[in-house]
Protein backbone atom coordinates (compact mmCIF):
# COMPACT_ATOMS: atom_id res chain seq x y z
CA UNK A 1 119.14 47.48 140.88
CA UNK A 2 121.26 50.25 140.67
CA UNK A 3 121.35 50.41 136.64
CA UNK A 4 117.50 50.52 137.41
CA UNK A 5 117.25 53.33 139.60
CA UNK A 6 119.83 55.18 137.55
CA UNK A 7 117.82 54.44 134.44
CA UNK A 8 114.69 55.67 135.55
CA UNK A 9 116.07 59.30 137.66
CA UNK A 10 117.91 59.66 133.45
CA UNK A 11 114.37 58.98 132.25
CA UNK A 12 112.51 61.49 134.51
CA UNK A 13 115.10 64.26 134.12
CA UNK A 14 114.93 63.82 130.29
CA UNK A 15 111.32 63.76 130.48
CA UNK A 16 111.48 67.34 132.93
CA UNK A 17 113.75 68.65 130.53
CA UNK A 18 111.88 70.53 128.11
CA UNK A 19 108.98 71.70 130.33
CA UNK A 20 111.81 74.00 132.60
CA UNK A 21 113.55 75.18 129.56
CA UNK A 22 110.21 76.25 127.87
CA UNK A 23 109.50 78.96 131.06
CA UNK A 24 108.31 82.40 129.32
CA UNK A 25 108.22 85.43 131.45
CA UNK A 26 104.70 86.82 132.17
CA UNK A 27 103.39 90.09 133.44
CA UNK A 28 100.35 90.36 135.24
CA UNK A 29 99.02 93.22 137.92
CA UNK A 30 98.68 91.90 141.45
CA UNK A 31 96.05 93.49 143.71
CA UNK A 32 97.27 95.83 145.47
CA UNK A 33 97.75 97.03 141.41
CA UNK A 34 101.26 96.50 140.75
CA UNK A 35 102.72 94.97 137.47
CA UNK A 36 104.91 91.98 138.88
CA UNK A 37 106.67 89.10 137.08
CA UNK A 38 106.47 85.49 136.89
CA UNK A 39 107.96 82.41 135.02
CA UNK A 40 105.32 79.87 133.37
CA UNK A 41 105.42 77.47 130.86
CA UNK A 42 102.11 78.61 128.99
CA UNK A 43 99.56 82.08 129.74
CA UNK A 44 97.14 79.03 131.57
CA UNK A 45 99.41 78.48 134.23
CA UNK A 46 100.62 81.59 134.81
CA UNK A 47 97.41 83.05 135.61
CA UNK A 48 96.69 80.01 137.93
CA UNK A 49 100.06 80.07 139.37
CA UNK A 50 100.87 84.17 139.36
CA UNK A 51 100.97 85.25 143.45
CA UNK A 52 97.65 87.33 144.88
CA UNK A 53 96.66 88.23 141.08
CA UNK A 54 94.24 90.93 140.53
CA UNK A 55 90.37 89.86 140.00
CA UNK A 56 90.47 91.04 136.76
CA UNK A 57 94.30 91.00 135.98
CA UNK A 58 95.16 88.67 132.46
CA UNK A 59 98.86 87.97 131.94
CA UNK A 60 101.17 89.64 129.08
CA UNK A 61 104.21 87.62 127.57
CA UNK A 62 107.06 89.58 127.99
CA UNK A 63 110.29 89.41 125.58
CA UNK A 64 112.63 91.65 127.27
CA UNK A 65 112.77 91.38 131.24
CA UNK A 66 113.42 94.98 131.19
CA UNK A 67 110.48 96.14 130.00
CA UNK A 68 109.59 99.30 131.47
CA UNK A 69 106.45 98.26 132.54
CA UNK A 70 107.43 95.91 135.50
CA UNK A 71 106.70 98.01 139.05
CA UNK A 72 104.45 100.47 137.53
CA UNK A 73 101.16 101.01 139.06
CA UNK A 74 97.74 100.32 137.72
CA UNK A 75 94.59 102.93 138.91
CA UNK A 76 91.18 101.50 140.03
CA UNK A 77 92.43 97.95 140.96
């Protein structure tokens, strides 16, 4: 039973594996118009998973986590 048990937690963490390591950072404006951060696996569920998004706020893949960007402020928001 054990073998079992340990076999299948292996199975799942193998399985979880790739979708963690694949998390690309994504910049999106929230709405009180700030340009905040957030880890996703793909631009689809970062918009459906980025905190109090703007209405009309997309989501930019970001390659540097420095980019100057982050905490500036977007007018008319």
């Amino acid at each position: 039973m054990k073998t079992l048990l340990f076999g299948a937690l292996a199975l799942a963490a193998v399985v979880a594996a790739p979708s963690a390591s694949y998390a690309l950072t994504y910049a999106y404006v929230n709405q009180s118009g700030e340009v905040m951060t957030m880890e996703a696996a793909n631009p689809n569920q970062a918009i459906m998973t980025a905190p109090n998004i703007g209405l009309h706020s997309g989501v930019m893949l970001l390659t540097d986590s420095s980019d100057p960007v982050i905490g500036d402020s977007v007018d008319g928001v």
